[in-house]
PDB file of N, CA and C in Angstrom:
ATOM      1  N   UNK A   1     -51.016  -8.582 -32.735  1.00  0.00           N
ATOM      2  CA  UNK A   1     -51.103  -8.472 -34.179  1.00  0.00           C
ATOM      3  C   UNK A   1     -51.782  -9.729 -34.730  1.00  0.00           C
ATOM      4  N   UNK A   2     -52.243  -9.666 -36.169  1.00  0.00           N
ATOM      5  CA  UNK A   2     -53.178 -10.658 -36.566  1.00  0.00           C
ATOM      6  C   UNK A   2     -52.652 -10.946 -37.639  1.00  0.00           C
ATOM      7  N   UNK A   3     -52.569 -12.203 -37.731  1.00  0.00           N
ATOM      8  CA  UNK A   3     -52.296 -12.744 -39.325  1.00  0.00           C
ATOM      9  C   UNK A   3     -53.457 -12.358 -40.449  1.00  0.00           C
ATOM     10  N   UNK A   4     -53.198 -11.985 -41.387  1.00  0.00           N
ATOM     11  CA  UNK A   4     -54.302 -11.544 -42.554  1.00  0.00           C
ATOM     12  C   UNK A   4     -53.415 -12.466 -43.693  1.00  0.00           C
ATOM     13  N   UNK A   5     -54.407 -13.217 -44.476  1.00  0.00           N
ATOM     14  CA  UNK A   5     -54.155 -13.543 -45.446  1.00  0.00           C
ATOM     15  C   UNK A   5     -54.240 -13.101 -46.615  1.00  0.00           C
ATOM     16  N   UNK A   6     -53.085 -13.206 -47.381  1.00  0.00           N
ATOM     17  CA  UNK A   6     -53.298 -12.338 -48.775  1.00  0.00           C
ATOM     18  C   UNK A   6     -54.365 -12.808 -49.637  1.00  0.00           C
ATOM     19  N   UNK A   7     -55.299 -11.191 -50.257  1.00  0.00           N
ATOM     20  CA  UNK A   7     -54.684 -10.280 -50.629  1.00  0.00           C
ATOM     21  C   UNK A   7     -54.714  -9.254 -49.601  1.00  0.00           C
ATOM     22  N   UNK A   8     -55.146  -9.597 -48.056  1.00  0.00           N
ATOM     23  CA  UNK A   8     -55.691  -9.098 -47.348  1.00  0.00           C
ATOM     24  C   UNK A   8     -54.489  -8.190 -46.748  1.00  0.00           C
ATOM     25  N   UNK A   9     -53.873  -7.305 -46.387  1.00  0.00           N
ATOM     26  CA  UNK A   9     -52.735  -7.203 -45.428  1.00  0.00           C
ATOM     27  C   UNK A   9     -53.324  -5.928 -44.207  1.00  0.00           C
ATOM     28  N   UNK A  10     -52.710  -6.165 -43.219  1.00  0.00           N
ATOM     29  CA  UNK A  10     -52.618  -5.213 -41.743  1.00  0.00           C
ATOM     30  C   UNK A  10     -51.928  -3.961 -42.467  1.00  0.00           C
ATOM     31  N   UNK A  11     -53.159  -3.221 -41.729  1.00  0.00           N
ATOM     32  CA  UNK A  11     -52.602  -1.527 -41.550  1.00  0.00           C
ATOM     33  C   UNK A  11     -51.832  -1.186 -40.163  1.00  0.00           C
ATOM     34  N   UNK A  12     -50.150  -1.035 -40.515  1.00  0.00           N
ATOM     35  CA  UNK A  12     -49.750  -1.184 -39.557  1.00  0.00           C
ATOM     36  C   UNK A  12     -48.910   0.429 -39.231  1.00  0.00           C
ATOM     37  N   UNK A  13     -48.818   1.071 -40.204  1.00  0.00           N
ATOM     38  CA  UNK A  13     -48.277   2.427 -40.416  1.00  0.00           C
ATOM     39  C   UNK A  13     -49.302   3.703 -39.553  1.00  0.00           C
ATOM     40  N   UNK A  14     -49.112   4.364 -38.760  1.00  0.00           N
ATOM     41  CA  UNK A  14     -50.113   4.870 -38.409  1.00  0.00           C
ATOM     42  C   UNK A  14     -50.360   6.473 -39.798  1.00  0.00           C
ATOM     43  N   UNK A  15     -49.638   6.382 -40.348  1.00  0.00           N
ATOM     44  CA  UNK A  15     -50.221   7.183 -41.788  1.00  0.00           C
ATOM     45  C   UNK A  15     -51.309   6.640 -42.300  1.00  0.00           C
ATOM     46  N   UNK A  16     -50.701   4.854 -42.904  1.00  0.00           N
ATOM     47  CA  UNK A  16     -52.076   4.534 -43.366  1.00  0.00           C
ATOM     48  C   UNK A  16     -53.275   4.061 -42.475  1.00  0.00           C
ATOM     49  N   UNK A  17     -53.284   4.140 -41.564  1.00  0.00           N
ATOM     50  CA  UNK A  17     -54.427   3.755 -40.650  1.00  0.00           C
ATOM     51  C   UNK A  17     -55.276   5.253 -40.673  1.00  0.00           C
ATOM     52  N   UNK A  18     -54.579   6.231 -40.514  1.00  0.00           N
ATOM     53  CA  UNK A  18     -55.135   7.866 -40.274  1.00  0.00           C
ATOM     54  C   UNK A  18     -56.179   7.964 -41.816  1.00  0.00           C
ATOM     55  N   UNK A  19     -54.942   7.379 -42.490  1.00  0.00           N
ATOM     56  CA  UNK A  19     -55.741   7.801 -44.265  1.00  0.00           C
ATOM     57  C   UNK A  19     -57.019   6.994 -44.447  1.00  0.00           C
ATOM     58  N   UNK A  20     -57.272   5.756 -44.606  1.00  0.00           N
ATOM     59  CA  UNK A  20     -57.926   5.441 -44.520  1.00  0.00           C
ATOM     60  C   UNK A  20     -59.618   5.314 -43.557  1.00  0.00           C
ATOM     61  N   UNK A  21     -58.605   6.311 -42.280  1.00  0.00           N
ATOM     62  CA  UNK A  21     -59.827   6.515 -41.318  1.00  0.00           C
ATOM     63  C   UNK A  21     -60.528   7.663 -41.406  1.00  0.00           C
ATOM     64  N   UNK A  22     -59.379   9.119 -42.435  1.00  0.00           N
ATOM     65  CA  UNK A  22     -60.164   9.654 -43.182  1.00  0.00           C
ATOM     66  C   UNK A  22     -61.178   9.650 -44.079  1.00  0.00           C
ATOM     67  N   UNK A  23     -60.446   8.897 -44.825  1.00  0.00           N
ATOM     68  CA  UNK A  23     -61.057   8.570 -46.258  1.00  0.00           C
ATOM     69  C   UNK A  23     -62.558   8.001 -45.644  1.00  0.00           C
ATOM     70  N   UNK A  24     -63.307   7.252 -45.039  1.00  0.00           N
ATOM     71  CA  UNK A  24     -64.479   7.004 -44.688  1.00  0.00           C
ATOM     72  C   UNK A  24     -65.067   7.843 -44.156  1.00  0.00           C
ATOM     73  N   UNK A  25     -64.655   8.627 -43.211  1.00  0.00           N
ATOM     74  CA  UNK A  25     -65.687  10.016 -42.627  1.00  0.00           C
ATOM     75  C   UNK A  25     -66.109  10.875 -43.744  1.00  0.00           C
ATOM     76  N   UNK A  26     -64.679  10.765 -44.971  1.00  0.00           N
ATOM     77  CA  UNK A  26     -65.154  11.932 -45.586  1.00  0.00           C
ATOM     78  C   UNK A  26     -66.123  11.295 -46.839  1.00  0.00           C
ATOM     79  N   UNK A  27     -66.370  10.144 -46.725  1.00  0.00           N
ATOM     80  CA  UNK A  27     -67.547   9.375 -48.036  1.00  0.00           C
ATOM     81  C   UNK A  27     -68.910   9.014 -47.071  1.00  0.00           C
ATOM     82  N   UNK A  28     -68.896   8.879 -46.104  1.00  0.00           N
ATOM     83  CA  UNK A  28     -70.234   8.891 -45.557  1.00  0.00           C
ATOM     84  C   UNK A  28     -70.957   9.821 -45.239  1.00  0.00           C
ATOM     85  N   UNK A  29     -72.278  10.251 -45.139  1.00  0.00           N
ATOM     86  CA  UNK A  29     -73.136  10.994 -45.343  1.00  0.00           C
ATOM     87  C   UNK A  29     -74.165  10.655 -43.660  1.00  0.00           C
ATOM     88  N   UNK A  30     -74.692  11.500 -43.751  1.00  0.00           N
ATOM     89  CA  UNK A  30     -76.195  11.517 -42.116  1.00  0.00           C
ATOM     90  C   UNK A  30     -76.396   9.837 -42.389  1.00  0.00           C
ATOM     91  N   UNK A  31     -76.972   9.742 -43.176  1.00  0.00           N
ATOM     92  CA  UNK A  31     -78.098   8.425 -43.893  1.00  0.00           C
ATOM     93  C   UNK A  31     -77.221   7.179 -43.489  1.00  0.00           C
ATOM     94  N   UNK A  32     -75.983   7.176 -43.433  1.00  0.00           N
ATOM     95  CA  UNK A  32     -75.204   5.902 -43.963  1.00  0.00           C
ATOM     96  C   UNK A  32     -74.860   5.223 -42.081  1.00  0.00           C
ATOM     97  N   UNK A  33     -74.840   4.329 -42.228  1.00  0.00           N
ATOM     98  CA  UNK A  33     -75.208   2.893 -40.912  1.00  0.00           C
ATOM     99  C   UNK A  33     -73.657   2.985 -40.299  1.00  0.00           C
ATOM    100  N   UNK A  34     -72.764   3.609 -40.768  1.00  0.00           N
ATOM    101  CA  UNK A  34     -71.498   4.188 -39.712  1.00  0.00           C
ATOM    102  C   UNK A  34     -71.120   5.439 -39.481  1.00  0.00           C
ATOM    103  N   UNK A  35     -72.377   6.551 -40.131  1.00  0.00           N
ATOM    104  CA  UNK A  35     -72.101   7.710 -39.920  1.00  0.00           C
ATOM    105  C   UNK A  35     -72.134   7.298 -37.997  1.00  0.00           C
ATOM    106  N   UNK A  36     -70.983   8.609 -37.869  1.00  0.00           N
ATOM    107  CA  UNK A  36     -71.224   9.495 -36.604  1.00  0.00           C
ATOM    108  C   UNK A  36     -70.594   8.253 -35.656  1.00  0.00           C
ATOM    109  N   UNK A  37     -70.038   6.727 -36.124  1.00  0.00           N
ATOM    110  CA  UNK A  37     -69.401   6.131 -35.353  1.00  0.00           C
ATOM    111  C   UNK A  37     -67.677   5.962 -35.667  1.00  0.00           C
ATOM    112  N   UNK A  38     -67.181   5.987 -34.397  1.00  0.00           N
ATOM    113  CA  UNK A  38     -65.627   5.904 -34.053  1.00  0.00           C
ATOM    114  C   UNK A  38     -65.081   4.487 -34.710  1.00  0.00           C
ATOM    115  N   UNK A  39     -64.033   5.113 -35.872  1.00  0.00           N
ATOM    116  CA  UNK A  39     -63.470   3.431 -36.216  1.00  0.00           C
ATOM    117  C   UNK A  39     -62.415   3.196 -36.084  1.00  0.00           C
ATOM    118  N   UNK A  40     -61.704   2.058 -36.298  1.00  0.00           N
ATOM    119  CA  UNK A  40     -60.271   1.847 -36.396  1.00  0.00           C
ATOM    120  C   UNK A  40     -59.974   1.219 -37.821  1.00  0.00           C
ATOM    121  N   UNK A  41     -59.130   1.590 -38.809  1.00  0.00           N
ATOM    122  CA  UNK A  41     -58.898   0.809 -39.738  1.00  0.00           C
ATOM    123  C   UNK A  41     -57.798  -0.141 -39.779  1.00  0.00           C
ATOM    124  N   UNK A  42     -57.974  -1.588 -39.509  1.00  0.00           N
ATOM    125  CA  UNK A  42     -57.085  -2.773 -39.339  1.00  0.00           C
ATOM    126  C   UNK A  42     -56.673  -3.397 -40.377  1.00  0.00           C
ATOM    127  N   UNK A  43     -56.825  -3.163 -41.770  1.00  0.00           N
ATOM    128  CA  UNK A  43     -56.946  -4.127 -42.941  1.00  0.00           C
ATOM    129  C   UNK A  43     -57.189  -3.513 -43.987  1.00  0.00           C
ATOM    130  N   UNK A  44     -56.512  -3.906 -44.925  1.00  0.00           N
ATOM    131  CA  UNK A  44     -56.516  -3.641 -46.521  1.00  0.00           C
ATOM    132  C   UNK A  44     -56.524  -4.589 -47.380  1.00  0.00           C
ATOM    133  N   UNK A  45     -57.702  -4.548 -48.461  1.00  0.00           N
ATOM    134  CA  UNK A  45     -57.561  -5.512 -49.809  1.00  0.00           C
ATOM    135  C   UNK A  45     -56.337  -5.182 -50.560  1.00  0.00           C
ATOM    136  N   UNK A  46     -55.092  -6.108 -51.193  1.00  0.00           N
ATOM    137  CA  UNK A  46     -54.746  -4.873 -51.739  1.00  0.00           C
ATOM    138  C   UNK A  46     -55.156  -5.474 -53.539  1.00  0.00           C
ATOM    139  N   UNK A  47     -56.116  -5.414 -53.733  1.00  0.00           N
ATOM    140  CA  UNK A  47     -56.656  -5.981 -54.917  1.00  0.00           C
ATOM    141  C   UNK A  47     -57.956  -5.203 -55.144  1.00  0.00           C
ATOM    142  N   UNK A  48     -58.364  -4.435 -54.061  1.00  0.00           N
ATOM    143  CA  UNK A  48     -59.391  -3.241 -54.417  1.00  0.00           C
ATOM    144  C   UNK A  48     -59.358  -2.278 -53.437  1.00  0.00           C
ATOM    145  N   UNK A  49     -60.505  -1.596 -52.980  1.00  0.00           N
ATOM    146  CA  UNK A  49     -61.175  -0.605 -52.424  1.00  0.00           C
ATOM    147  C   UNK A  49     -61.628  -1.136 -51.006  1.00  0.00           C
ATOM    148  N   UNK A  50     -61.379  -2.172 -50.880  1.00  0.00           N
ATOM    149  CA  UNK A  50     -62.480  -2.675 -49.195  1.00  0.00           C
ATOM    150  C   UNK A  50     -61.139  -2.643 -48.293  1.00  0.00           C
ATOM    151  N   UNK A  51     -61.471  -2.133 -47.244  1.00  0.00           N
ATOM    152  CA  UNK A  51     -60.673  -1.944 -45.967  1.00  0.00           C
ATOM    153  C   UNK A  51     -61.400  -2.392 -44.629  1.00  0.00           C
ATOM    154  N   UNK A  52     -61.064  -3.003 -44.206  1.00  0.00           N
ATOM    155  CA  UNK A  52     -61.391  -3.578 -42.753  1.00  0.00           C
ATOM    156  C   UNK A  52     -61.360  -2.702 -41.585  1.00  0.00           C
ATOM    157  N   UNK A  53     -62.512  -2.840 -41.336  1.00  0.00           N
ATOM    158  CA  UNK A  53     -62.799  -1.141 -39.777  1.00  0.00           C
ATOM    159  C   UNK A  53     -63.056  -2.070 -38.222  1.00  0.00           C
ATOM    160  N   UNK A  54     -62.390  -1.615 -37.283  1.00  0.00           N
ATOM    161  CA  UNK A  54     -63.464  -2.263 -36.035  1.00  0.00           C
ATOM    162  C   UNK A  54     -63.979  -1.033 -35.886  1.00  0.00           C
ATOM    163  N   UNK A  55     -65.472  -1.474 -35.044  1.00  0.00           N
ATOM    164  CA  UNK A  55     -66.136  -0.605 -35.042  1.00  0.00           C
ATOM    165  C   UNK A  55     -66.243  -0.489 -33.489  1.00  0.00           C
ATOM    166  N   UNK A  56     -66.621   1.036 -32.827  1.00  0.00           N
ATOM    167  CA  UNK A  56     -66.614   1.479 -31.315  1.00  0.00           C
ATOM    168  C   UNK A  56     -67.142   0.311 -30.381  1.00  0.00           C
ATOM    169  N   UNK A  57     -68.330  -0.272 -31.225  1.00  0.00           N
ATOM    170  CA  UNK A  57     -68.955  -1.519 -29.840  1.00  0.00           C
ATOM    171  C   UNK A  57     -68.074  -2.921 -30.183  1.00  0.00           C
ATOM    172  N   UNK A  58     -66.975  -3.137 -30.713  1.00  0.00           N
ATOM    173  CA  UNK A  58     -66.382  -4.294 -30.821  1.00  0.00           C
ATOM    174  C   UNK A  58     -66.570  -5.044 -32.085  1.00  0.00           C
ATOM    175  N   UNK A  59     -67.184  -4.453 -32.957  1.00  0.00           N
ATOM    176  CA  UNK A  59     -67.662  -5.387 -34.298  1.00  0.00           C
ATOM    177  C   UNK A  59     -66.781  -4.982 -35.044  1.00  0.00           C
ATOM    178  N   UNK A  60     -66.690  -5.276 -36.239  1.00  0.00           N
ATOM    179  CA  UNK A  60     -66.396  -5.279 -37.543  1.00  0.00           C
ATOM    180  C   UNK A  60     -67.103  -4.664 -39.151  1.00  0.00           C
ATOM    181  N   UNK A  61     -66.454  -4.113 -39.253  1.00  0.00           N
ATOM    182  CA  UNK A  61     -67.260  -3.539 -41.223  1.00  0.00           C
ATOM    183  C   UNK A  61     -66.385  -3.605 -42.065  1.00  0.00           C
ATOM    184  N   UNK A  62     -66.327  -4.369 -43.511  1.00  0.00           N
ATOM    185  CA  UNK A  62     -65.795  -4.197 -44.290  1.00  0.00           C
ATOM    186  C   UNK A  62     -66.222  -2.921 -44.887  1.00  0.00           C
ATOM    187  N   UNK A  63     -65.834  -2.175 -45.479  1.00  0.00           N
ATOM    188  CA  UNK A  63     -66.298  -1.035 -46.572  1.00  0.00           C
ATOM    189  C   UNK A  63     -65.531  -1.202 -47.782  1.00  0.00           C
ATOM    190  N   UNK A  64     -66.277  -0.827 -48.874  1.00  0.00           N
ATOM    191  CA  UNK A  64     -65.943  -0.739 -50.178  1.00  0.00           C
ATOM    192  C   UNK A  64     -65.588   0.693 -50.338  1.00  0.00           C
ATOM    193  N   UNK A  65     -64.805   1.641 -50.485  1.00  0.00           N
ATOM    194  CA  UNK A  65     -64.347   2.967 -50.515  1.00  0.00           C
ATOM    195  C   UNK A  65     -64.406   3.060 -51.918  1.00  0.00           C
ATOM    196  N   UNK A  66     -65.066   4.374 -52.212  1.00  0.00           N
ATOM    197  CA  UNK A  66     -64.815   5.204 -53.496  1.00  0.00           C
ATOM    198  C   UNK A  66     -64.441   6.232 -53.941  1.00  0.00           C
ATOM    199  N   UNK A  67     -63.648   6.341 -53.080  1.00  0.00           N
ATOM    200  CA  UNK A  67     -62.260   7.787 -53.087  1.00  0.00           C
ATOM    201  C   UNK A  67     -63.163   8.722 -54.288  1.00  0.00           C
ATOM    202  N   UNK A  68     -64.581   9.246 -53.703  1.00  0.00           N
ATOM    203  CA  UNK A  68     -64.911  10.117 -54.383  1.00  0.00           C
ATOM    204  C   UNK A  68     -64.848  11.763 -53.352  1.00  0.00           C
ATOM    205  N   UNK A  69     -65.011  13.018 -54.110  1.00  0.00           N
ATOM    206  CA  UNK A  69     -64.910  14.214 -53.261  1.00  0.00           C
ATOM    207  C   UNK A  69     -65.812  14.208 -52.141  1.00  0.00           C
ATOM    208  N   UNK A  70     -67.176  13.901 -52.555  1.00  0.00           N
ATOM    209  CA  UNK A  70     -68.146  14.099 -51.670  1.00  0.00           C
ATOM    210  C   UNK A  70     -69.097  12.961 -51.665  1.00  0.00           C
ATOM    211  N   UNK A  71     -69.290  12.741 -50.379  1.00  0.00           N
ATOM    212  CA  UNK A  71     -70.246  11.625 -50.233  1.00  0.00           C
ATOM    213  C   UNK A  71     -71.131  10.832 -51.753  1.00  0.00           C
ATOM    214  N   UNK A  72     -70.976   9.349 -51.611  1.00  0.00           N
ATOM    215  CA  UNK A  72     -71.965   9.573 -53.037  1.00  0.00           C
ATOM    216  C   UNK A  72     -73.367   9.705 -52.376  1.00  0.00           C
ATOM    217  N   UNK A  73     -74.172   9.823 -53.651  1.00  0.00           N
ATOM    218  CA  UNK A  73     -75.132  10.149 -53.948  1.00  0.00           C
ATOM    219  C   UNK A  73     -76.074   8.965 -53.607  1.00  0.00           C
ATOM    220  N   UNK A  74     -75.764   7.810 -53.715  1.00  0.00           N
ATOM    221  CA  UNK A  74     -76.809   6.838 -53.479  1.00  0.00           C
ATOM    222  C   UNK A  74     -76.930   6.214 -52.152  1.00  0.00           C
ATOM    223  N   UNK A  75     -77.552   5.785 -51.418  1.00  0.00           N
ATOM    224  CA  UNK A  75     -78.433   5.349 -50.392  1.00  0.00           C
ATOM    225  C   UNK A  75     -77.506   4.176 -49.914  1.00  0.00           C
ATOM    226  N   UNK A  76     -76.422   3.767 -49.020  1.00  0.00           N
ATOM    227  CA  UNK A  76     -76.405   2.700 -48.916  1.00  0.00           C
ATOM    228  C   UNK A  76     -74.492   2.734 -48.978  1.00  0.00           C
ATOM    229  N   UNK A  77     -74.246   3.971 -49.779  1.00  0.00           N
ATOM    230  CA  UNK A  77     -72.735   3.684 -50.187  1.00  0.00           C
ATOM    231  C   UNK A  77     -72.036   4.555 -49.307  1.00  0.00           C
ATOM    232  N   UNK A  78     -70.582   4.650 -49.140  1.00  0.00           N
ATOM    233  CA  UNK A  78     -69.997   3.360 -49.161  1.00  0.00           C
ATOM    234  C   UNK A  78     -70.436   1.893 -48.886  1.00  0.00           C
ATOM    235  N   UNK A  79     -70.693   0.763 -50.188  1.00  0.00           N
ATOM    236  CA  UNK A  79     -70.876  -0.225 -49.463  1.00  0.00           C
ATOM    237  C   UNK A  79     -70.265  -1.150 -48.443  1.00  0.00           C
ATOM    238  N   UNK A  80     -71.377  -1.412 -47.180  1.00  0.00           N
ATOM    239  CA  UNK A  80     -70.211  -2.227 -46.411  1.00  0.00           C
ATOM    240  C   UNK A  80     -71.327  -3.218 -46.181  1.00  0.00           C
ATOM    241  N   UNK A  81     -70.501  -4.280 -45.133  1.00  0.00           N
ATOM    242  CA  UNK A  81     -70.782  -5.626 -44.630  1.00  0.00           C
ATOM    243  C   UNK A  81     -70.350  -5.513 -43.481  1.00  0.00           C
ATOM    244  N   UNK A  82     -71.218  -6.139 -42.455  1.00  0.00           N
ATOM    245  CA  UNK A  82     -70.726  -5.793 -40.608  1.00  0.00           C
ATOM    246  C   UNK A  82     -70.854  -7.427 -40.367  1.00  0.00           C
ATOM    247  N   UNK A  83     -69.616  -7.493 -39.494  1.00  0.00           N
ATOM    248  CA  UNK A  83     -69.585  -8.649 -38.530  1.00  0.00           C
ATOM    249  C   UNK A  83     -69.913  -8.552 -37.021  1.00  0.00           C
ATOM    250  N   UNK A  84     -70.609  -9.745 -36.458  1.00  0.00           N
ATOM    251  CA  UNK A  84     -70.315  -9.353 -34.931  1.00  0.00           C
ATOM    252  C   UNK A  84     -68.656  -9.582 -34.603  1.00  0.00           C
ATOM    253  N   UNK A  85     -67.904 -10.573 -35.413  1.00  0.00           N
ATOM    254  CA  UNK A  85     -67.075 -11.056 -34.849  1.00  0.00           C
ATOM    255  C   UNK A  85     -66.246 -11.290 -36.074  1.00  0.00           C
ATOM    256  N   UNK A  86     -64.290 -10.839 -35.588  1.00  0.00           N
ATOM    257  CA  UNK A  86     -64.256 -10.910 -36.291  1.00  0.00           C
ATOM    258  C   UNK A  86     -63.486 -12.838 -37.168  1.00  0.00           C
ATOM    259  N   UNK A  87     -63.747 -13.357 -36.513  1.00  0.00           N
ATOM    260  CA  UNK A  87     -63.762 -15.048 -36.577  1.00  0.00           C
ATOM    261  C   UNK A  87     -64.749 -15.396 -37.808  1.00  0.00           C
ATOM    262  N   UNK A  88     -65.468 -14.532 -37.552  1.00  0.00           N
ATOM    263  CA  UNK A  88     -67.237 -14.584 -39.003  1.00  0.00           C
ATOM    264  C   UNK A  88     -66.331 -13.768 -40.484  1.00  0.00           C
ATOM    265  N   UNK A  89     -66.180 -12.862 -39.899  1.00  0.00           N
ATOM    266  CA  UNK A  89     -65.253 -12.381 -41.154  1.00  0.00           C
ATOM    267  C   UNK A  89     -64.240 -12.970 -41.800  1.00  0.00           C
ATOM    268  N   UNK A  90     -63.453 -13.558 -41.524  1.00  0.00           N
ATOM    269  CA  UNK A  90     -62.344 -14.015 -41.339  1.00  0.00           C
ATOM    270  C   UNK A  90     -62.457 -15.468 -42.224  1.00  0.00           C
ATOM    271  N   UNK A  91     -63.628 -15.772 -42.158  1.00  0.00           N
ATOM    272  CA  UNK A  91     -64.341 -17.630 -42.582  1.00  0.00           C
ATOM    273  C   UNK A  91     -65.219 -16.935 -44.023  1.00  0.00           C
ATOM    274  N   UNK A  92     -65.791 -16.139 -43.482  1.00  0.00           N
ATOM    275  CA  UNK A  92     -66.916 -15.784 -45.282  1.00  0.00           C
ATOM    276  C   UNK A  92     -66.138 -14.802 -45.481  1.00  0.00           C
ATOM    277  N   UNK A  93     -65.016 -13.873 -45.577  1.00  0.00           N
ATOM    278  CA  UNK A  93     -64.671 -12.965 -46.452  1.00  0.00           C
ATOM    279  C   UNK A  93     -62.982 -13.423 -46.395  1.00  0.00           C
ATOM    280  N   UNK A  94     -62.395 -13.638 -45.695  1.00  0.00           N
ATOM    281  CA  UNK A  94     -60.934 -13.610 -46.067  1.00  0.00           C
ATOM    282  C   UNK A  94     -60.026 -14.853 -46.504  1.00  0.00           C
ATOM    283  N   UNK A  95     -60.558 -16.220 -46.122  1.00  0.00           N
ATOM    284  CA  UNK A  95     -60.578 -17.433 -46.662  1.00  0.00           C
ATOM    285  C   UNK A  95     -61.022 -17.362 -48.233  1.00  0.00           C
ATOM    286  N   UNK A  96     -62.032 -16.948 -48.340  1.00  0.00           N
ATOM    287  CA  UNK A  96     -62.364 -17.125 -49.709  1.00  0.00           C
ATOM    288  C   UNK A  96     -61.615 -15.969 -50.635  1.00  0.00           C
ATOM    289  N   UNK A  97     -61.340 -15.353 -50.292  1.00  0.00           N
ATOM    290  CA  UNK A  97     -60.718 -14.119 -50.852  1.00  0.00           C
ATOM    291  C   UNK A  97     -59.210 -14.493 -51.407  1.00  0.00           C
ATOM    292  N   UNK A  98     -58.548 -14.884 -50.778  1.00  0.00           N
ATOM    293  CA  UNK A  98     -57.550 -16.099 -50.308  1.00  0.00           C
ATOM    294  C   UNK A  98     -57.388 -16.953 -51.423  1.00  0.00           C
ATOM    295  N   UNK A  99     -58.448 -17.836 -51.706  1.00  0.00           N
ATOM    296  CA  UNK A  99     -58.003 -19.162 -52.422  1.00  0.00           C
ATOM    297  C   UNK A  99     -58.633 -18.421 -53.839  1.00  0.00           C
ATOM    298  N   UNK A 100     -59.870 -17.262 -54.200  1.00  0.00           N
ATOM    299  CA  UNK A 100     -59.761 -16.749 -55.435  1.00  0.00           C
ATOM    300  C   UNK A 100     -58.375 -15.678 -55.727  1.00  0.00           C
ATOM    301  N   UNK A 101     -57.473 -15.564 -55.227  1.00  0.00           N
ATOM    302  CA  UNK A 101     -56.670 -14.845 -55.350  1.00  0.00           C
ATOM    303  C   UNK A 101     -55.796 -15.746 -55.495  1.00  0.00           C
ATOM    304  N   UNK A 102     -55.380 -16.521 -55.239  1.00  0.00           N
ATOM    305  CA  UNK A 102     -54.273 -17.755 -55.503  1.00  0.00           C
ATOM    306  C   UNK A 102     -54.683 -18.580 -56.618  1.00  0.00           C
ATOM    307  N   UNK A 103     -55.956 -18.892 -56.956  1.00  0.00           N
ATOM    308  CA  UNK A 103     -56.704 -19.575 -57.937  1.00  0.00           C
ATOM    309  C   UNK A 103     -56.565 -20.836 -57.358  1.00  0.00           C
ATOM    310  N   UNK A 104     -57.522 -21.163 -56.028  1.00  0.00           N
ATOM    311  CA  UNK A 104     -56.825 -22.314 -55.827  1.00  0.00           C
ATOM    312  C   UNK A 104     -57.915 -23.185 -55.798  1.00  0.00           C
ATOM    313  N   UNK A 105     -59.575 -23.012 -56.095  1.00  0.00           N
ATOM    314  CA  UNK A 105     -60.492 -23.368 -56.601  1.00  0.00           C
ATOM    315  C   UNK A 105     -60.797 -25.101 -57.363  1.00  0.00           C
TER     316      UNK A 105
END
């Protein structure tokens, strides 16, 4: 198990791991850079929409989810951000996430 810093927390329920691993198959489209790949969902903002995925070859994607019916419409969305590692993530997205959430700036 991994420490996540708030607002960040572990998906540790296998409900919410399932939901959330729904919820992305069913917002991506042919076009989109994780269609058609196997994820795991490890992580939740709980201050928005971005959830933390590993991805089948060992990497990482944040996604921005928009709990809409059907794929959107624009080129690109769900937006995400890919790590090779997740040590890279962890330094530019969850540290900083961290001290604007605490206001510690």
């Amino acid at each position: 198990m991994m420490l996540f810093l708030k607002p960040w927390e572990p998906l540790v329920a296998a409900t919410s791991i399932q939901f959330f691993e729904h919820e992305l198959l069913r917002e991506i489209a042919g076009a989109h850079a994780l269609y058609g790949r196997r994820v795991q969902a490890i992580a939740k903002n709980s201050t928005c929409d971005d959830v933390l995925y590993r991805l089948d070859d060992g990497t990482f994607s944040q996604v921005h989810l928009t709990f809409t019916r059907a794929p959107p419409g624009l080129p690109g969305w769900p937006g995400h951000d890919e790590c090779e590692k997740l040590a890279d993530w962890m330094i530019v997205v969850m540290v900083p996430n961290h001290i604007d959430h605490f206001g510690l700036w």
